[in-house]
C-alpha atoms as a PDB file:
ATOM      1  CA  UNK A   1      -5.497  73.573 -57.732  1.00  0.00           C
ATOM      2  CA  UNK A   2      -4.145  70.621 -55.874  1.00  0.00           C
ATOM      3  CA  UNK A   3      -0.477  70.923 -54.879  1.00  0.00           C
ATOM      4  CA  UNK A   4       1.575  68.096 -53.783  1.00  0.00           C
ATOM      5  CA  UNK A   5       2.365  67.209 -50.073  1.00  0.00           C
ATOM      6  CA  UNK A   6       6.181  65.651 -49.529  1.00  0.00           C
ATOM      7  CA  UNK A   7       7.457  65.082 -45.679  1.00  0.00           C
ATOM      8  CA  UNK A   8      10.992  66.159 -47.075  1.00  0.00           C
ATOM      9  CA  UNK A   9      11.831  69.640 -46.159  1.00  0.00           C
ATOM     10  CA  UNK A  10      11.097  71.306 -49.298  1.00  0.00           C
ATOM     11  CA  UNK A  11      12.728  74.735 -51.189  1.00  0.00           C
ATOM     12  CA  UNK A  12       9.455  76.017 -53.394  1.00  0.00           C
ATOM     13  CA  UNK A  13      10.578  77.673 -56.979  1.00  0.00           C
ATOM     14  CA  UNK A  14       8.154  79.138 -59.271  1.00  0.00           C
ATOM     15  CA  UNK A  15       9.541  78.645 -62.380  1.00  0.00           C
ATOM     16  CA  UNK A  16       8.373  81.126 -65.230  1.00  0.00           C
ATOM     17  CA  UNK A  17       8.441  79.002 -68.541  1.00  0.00           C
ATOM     18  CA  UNK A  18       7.692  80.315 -72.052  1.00  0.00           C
ATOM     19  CA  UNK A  19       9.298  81.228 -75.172  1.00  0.00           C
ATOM     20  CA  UNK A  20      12.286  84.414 -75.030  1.00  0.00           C
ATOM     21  CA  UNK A  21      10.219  88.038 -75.899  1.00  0.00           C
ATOM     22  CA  UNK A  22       7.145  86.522 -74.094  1.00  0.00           C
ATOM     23  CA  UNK A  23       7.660  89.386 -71.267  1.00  0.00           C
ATOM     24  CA  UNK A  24       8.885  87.282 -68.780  1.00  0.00           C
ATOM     25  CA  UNK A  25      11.236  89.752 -67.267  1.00  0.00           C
ATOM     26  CA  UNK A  26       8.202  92.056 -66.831  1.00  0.00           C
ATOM     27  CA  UNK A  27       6.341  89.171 -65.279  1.00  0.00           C
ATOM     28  CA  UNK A  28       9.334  88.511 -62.485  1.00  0.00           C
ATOM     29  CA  UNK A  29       9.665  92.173 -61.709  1.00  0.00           C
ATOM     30  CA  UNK A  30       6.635  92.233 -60.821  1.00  0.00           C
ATOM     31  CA  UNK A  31       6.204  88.689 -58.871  1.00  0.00           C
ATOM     32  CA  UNK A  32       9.299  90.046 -57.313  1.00  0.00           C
ATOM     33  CA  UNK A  33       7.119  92.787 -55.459  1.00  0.00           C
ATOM     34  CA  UNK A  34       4.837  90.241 -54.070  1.00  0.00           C
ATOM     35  CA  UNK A  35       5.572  89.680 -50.253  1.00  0.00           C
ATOM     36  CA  UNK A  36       7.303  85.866 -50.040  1.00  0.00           C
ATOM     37  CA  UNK A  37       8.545  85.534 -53.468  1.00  0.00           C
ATOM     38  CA  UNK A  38      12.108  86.915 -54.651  1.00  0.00           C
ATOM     39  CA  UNK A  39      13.089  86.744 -58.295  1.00  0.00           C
ATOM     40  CA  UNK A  40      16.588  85.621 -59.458  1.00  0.00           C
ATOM     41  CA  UNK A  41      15.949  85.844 -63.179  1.00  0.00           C
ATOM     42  CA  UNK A  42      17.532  83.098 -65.330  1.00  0.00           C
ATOM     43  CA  UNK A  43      19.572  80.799 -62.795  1.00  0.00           C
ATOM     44  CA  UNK A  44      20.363  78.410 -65.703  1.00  0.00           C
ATOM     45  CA  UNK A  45      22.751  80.804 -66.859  1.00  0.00           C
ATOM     46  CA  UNK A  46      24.508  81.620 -63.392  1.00  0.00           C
ATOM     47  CA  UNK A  47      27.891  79.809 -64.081  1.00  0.00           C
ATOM     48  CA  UNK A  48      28.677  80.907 -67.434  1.00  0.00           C
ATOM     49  CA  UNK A  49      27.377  85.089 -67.404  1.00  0.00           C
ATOM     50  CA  UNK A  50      27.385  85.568 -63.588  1.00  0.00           C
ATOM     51  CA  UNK A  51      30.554  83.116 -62.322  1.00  0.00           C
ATOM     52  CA  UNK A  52      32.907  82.589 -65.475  1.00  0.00           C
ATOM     53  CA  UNK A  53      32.024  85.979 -67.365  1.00  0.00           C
ATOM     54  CA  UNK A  54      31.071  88.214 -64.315  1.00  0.00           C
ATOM     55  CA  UNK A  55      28.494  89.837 -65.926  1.00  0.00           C
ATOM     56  CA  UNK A  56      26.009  92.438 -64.098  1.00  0.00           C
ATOM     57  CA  UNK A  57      23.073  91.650 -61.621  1.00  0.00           C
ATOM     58  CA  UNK A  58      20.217  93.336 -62.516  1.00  0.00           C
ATOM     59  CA  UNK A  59      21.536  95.906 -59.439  1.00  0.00           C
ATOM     60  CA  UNK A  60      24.228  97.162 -61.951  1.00  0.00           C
ATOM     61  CA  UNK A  61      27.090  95.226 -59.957  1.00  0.00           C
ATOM     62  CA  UNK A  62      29.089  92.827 -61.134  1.00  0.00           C
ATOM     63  CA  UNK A  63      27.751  89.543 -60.085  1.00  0.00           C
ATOM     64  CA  UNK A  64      31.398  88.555 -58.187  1.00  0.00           C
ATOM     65  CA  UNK A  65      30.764  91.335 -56.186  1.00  0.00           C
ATOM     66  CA  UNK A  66      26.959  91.824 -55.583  1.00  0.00           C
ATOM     67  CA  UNK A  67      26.033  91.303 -51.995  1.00  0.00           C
ATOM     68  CA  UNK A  68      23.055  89.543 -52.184  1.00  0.00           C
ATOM     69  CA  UNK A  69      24.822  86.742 -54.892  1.00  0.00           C
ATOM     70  CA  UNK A  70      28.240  86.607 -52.536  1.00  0.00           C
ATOM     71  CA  UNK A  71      25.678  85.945 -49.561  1.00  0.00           C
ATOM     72  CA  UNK A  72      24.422  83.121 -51.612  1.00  0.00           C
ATOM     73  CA  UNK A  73      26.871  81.643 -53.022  1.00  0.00           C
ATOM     74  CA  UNK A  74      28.723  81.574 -49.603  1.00  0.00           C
ATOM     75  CA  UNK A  75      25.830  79.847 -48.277  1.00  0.00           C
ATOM     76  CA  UNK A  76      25.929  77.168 -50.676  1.00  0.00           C
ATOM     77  CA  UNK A  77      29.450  76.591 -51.328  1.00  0.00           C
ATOM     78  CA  UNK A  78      31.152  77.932 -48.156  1.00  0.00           C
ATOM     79  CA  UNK A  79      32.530  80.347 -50.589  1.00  0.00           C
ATOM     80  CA  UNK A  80      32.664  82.005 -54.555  1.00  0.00           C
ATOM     81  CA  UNK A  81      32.875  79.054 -56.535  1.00  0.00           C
ATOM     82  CA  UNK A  82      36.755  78.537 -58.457  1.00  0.00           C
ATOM     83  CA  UNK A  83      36.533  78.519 -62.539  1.00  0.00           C
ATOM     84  CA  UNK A  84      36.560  74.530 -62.527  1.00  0.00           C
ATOM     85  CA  UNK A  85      33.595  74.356 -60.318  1.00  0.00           C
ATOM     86  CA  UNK A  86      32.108  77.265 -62.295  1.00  0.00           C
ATOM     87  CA  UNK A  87      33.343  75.301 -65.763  1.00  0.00           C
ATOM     88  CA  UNK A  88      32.035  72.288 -64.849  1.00  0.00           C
ATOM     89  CA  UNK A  89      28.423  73.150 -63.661  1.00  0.00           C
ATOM     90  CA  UNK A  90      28.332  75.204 -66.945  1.00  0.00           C
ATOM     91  CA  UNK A  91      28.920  71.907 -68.437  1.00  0.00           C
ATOM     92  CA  UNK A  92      26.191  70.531 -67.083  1.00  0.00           C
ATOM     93  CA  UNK A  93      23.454  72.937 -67.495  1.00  0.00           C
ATOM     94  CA  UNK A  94      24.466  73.007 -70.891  1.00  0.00           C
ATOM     95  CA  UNK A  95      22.896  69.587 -71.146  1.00  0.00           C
ATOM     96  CA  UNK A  96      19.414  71.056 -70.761  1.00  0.00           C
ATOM     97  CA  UNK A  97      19.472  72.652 -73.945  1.00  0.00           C
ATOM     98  CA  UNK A  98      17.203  73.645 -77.019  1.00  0.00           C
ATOM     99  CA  UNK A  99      17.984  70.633 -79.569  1.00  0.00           C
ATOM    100  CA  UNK A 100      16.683  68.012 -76.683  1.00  0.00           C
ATOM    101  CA  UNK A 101      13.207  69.551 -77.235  1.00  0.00           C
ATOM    102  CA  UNK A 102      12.300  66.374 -79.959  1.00  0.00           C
ATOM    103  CA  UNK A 103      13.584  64.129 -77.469  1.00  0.00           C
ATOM    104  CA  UNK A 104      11.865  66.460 -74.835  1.00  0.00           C
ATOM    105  CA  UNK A 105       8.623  66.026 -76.571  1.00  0.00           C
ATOM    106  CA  UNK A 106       8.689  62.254 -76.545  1.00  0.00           C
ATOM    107  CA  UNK A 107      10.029  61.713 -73.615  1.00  0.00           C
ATOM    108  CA  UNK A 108       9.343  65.144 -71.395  1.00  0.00           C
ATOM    109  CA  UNK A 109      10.650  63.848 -68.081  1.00  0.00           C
ATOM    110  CA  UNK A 110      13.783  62.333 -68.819  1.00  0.00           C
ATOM    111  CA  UNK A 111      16.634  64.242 -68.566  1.00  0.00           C
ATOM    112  CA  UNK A 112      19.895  63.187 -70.792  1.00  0.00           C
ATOM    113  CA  UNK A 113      22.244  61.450 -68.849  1.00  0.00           C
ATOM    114  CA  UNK A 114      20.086  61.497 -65.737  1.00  0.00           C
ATOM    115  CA  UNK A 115      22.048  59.431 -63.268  1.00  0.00           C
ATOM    116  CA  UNK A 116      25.293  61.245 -64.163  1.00  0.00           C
ATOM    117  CA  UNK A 117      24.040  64.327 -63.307  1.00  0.00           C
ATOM    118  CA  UNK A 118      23.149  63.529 -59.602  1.00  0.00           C
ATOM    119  CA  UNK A 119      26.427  65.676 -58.313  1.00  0.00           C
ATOM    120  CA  UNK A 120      24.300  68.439 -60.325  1.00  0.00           C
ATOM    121  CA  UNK A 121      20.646  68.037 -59.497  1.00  0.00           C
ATOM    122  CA  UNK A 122      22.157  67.871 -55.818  1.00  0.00           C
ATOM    123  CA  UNK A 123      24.169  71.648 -56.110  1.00  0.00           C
ATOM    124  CA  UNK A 124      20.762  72.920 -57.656  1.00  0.00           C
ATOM    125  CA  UNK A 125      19.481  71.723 -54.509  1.00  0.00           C
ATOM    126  CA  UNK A 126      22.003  73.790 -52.498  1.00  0.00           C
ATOM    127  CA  UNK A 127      21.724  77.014 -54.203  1.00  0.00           C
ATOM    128  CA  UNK A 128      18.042  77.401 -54.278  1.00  0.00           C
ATOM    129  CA  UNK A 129      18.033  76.608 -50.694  1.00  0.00           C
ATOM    130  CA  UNK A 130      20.678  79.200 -50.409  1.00  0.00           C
ATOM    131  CA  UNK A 131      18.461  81.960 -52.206  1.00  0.00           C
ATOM    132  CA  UNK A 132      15.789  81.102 -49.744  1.00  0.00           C
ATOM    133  CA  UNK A 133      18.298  81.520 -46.673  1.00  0.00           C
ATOM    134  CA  UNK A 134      19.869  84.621 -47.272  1.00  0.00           C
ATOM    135  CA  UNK A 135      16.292  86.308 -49.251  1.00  0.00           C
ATOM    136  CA  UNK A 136      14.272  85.648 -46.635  1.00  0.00           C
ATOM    137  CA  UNK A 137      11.689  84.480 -49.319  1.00  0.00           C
ATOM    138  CA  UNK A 138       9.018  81.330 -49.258  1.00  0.00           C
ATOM    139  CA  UNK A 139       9.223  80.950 -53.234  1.00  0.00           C
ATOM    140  CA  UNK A 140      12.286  81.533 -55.648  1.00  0.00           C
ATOM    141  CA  UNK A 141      10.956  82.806 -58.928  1.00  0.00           C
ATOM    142  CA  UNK A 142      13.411  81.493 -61.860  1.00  0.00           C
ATOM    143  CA  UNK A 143      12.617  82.520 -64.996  1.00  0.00           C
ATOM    144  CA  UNK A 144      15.349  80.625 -67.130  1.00  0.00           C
ATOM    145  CA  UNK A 145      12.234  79.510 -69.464  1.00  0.00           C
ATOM    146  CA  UNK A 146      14.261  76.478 -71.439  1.00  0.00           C
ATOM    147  CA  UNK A 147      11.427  72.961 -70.963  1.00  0.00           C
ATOM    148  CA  UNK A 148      15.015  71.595 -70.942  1.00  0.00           C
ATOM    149  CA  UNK A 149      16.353  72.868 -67.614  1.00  0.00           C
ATOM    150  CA  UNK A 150      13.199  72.073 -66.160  1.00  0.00           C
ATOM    151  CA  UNK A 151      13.212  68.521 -66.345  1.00  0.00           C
ATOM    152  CA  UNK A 152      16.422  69.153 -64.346  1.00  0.00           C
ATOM    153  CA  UNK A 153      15.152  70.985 -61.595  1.00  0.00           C
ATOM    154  CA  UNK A 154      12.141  68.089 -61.400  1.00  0.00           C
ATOM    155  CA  UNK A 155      14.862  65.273 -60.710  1.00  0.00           C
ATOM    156  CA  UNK A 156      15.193  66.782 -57.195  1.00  0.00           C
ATOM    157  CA  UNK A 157      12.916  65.584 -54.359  1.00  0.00           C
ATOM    158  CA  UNK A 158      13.664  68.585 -51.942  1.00  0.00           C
ATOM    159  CA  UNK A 159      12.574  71.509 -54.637  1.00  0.00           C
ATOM    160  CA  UNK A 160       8.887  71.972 -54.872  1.00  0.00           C
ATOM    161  CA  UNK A 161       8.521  73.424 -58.388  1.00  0.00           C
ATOM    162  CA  UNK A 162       5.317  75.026 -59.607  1.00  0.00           C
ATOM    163  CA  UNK A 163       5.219  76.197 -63.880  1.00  0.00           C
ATOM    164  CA  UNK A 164       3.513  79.425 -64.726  1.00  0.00           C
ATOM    165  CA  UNK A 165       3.646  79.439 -68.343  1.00  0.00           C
ATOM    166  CA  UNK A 166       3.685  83.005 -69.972  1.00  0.00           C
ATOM    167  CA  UNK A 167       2.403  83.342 -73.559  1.00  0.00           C
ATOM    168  CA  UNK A 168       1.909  85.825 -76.094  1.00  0.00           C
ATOM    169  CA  UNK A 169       0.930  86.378 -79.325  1.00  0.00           C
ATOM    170  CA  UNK A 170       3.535  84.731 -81.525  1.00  0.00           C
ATOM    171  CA  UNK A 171       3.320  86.950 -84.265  1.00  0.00           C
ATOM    172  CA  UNK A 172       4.611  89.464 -81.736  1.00  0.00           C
ATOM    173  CA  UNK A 173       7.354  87.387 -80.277  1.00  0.00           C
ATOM    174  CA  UNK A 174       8.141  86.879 -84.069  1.00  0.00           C
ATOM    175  CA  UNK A 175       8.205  90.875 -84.559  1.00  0.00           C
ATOM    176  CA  UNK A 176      10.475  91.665 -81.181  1.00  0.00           C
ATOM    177  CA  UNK A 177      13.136  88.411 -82.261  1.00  0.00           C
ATOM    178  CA  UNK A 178      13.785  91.011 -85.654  1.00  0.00           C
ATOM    179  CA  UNK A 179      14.066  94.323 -83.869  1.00  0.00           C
ATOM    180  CA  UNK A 180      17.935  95.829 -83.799  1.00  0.00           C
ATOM    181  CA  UNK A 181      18.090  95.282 -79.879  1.00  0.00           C
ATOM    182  CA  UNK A 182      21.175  96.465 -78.015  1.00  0.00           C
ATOM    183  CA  UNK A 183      22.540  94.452 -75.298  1.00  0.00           C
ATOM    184  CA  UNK A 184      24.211  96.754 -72.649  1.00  0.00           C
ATOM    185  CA  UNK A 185      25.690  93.314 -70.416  1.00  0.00           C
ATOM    186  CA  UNK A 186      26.651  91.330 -73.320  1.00  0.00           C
ATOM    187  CA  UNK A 187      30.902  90.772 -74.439  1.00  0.00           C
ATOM    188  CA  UNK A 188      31.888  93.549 -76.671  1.00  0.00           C
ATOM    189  CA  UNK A 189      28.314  95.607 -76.261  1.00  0.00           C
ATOM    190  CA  UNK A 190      26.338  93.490 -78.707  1.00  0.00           C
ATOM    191  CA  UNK A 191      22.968  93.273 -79.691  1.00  0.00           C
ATOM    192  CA  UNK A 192      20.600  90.717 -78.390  1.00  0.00           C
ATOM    193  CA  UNK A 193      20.562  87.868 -80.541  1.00  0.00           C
ATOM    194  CA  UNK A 194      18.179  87.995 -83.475  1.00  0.00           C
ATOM    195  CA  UNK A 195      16.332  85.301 -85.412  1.00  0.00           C
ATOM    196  CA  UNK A 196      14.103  84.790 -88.898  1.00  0.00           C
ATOM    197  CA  UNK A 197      10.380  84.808 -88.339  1.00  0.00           C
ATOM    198  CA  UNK A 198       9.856  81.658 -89.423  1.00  0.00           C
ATOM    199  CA  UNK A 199      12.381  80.075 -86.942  1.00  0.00           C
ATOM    200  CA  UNK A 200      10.891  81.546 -84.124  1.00  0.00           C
ATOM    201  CA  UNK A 201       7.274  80.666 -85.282  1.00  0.00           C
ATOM    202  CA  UNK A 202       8.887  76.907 -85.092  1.00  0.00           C
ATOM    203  CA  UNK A 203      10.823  77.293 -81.798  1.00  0.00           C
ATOM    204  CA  UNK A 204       7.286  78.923 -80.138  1.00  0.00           C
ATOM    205  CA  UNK A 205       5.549  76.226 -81.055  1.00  0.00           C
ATOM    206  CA  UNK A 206       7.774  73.645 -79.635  1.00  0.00           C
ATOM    207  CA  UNK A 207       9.165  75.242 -76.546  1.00  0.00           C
ATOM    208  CA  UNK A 208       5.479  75.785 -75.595  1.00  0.00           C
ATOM    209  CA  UNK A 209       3.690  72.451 -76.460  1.00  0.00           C
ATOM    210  CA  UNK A 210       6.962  70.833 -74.956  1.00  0.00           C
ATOM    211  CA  UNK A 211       6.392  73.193 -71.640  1.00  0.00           C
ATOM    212  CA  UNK A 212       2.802  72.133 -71.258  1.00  0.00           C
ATOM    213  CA  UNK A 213       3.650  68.575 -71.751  1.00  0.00           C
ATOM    214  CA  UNK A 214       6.687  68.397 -68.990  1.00  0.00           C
ATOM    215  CA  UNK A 215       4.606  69.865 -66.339  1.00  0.00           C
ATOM    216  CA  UNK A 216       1.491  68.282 -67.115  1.00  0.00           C
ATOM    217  CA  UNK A 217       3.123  64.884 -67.133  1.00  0.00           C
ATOM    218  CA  UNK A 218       5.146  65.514 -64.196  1.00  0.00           C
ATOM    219  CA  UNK A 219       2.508  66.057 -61.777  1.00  0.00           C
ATOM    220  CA  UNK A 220       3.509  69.501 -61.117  1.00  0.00           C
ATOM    221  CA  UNK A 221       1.246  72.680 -60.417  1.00  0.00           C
ATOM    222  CA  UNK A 222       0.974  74.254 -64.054  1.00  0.00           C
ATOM    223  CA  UNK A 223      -0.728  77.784 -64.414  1.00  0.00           C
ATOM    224  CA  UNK A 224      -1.000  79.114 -68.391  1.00  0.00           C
ATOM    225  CA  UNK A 225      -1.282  82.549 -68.280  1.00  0.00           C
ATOM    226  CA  UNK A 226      -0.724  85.358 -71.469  1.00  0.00           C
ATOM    227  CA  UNK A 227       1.355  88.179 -71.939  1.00  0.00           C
ATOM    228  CA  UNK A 228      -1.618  90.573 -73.021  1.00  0.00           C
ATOM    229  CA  UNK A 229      -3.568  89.654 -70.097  1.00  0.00           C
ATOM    230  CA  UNK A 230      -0.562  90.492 -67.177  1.00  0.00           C
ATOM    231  CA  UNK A 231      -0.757  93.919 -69.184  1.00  0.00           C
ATOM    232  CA  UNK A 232      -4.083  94.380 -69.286  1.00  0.00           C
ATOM    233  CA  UNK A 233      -5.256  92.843 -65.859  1.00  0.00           C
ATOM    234  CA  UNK A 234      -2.339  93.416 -63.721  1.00  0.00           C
ATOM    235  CA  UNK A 235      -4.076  92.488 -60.867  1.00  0.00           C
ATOM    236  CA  UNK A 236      -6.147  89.639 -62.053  1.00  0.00           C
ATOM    237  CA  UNK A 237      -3.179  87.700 -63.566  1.00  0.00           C
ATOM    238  CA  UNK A 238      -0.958  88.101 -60.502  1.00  0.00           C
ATOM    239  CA  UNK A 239      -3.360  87.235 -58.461  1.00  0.00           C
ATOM    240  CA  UNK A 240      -3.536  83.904 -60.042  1.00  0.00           C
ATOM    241  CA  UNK A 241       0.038  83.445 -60.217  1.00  0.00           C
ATOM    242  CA  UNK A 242       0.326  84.307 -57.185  1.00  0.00           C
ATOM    243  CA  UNK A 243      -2.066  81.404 -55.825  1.00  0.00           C
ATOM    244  CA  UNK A 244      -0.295  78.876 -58.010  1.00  0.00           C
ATOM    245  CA  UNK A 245       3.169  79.773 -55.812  1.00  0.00           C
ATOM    246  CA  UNK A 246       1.672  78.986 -52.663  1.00  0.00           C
ATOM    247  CA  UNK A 247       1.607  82.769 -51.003  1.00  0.00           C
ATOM    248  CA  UNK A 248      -1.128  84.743 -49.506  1.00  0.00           C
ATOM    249  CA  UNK A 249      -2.285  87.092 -52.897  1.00  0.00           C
ATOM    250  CA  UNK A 250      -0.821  90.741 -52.420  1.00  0.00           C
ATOM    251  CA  UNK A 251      -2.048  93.897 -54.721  1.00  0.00           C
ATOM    252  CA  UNK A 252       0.971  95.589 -56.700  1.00  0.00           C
ATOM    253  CA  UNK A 253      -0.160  99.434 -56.671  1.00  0.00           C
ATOM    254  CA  UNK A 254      -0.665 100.553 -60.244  1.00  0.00           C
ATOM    255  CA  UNK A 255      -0.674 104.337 -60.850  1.00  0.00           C
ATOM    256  CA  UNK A 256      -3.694 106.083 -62.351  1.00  0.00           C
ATOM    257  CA  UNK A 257      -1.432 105.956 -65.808  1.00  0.00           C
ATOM    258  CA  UNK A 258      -1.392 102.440 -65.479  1.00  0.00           C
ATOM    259  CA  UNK A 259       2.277 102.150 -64.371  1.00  0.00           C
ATOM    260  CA  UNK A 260       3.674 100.224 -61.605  1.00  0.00           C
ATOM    261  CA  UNK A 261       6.627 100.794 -59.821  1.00  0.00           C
ATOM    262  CA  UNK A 262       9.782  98.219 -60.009  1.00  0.00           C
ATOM    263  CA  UNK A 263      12.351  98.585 -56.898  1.00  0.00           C
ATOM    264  CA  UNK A 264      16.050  97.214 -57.951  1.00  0.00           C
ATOM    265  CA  UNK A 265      16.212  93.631 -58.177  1.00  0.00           C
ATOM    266  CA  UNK A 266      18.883  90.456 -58.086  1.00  0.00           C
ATOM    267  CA  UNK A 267      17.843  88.644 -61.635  1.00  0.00           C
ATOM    268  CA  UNK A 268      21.033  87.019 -62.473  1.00  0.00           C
ATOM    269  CA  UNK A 269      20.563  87.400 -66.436  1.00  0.00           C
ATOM    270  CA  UNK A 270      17.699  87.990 -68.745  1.00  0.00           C
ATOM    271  CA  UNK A 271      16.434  90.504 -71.278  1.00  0.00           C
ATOM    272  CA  UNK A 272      17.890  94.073 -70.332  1.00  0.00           C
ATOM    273  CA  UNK A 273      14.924  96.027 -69.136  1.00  0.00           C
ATOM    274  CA  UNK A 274      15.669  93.981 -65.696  1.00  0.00           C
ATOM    275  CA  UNK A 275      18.211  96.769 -65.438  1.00  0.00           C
ATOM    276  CA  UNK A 276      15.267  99.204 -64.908  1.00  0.00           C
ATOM    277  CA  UNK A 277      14.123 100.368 -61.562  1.00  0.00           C
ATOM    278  CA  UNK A 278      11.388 102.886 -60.894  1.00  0.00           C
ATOM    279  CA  UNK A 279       7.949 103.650 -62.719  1.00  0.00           C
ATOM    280  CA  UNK A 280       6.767 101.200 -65.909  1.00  0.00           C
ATOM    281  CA  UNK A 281       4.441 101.701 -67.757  1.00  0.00           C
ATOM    282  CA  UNK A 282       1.791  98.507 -68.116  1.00  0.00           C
ATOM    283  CA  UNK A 283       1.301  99.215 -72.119  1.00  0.00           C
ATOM    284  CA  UNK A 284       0.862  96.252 -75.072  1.00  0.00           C
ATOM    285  CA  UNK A 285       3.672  96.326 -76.962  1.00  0.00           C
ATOM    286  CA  UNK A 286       1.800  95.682 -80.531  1.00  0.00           C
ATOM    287  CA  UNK A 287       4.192  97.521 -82.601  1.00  0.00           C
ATOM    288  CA  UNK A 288       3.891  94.085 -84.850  1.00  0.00           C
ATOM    289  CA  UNK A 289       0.385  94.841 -86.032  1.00  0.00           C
ATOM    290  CA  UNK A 290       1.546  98.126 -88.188  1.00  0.00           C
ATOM    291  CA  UNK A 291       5.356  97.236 -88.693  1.00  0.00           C
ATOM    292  CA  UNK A 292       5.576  94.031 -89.489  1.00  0.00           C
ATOM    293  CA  UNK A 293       6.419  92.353 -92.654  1.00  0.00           C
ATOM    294  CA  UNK A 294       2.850  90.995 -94.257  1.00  0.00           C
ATOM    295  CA  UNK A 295       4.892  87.723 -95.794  1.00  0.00           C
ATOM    296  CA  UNK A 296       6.263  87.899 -92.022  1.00  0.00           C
ATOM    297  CA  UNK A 297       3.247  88.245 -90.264  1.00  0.00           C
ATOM    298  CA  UNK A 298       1.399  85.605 -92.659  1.00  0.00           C
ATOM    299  CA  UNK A 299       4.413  82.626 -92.425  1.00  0.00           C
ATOM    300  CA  UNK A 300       4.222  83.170 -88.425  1.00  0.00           C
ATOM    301  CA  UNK A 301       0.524  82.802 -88.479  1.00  0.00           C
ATOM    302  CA  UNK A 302       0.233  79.370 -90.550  1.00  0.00           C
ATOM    303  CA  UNK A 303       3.304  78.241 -88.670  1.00  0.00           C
ATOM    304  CA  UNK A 304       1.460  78.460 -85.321  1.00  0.00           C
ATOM    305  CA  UNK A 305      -1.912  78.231 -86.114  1.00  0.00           C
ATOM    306  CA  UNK A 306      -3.164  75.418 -83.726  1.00  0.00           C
ATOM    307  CA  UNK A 307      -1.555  75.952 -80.800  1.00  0.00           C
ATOM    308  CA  UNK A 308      -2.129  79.774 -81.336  1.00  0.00           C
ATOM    309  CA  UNK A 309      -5.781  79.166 -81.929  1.00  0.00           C
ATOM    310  CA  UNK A 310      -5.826  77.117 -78.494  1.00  0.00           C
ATOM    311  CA  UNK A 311      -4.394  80.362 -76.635  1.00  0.00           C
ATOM    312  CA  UNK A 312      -6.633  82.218 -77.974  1.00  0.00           C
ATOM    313  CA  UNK A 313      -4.750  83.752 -80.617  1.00  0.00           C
ATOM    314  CA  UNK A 314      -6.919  84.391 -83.640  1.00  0.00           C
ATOM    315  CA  UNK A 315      -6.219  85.602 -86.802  1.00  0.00           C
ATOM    316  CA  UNK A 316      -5.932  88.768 -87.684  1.00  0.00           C
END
């Protein structure tokens, strides 16, 4: 795979882009193992759930006072950002948001309001740098996922971005948006947010076509890769992710019971199991094919069916 050369000092970010329930969070904890890369989960969401509502890093501390984030954000800032700072960056990323995918689709590199946003492309620039200061690491793994934000961080001519693209099988991303999930970080201890089978089958299809076509038409180093094969081939699949960052490939030990072992991490939000550290178990998580709903199952299925087909999704 080429890569692209630029004489400007560069910070490289892998960015992990997919659909939510894809296993993304599995994906960075493990990525986060591999010697040179350090995963900060879903940076998009830094100002509002780590700055403005303090939620938790995935170390259990309160992002305000975890070390690693008051490192960072003293490297970048000079110091903890105030609420207006915080407010107004929140502001901005909410830009980069879900109902620009039409527009995203059409136009995938153009950002709204593009030369407004320079002040904000430019503190992007800052704080990844800042990650790579204070971590140590040659590649910041960010997996905020949205297409949207992406076209953001591809205004910048000093981050080097590389898209691996996790998959998987929509009918089971369909299955794990219905499940009663509960949310230990979230305000008032609330469940993760749920959503109709047929929506998701919709917002799959779009968030992934209009992933493939940002990168692609961007220039950028674009690796596709599938949730059941990270499971499955643990090795294999890193391995290629791995070469897409730009690293020399490492092996992540995996037990004889096919579990690997997570150490605590920094991920600044994401899906709750980032709050796990110790042994995990690589298992497929195809609880869909016995519990759900046929009508379910079948409305996913026709929803998705070409770009499903095309990842190698059959039917079944």
């Amino acid at each position: 795979m080429e890569v692209r050369s630029d004489p400007t000092p560069t910070t490289r970010v892998l960015y992990l882009a997919g659909w939510g329930r894809s296993g993304s969070t599995l994906a960075e904890s493990l990525l986060d193992q591999v010697p040179g890369l350090v995963g900060v989960g879903e940076i998009k969401f830094l100002w509002e759930r780590g700055l403005l509502q303090n939620r938790r890093c995935s170390c259990g501390t309160p992002l305000r006072s975890c070390r690693f984030w008051v490192d960072v954000l003293g490297e970048a800032f000079g110091g903890m950002p105030d609420d207006a700072t915080a407010r107004a960056l929140d502001a901005a990323s909410r830009r980069f948001r879900t109902r620009h995918l039409p527009g995203l689709l059409l136009k995938p590199t153009s950002p709204p309001d593009a030369d407004r946003l320079l002040w904000y492309y430019e503190t992007l620039e800052r704080l990844y740098r800042a990650v790579a200061t204070v971590s140590g690491a040659q590649v910041i793994v960010d997996s905020s996922k949205f297409p949207s934000y992406l076209t953001a961080l591809l205004q910048s001519a000093t981050l080097d971005v590389r898209v691996a693209h996790i998959v998987r099988d929509p009918r089971a991303v369909a299955y794990s948006w219905q499940r009663h999930r509960h949310d230990p970080d979230a305000p008032g201890d609330a469940e993760m947010p749920r959503m109709h089978p047929g929506a998701t089958a919709l917002y799959w299809s779009a968030w992934n076509l209009a992933t493939e076509r940002i990168a692609r038409r961007s220039g950028s180093p674009y690796l596709r890769f599938r949730y059941e094969d990270l499971v499955r081939e643990p090795a294999a699949t890193l391995r290629r992710i791995t070469e897409l960052s730009g690293v020399p490939a490492a092996t992540v030990p995996v037990g004889e019971r096919g579990e690997v072992f997570v150490p605590r991490t920094h991920q600044v939000s994401g899906n709750p199991m980032r709050f796990h550290s110790g042994p995990v178990a690589l298992r497929l998580d195809d609880e869909w094919t016995t519990g759900m709903a046929t009508r379910h199952r079948y409305l996913t299925g026709a929803v998705t069916v070409p770009l499903r087909h095309r990842y190698g999704y059959k039917d079944g």
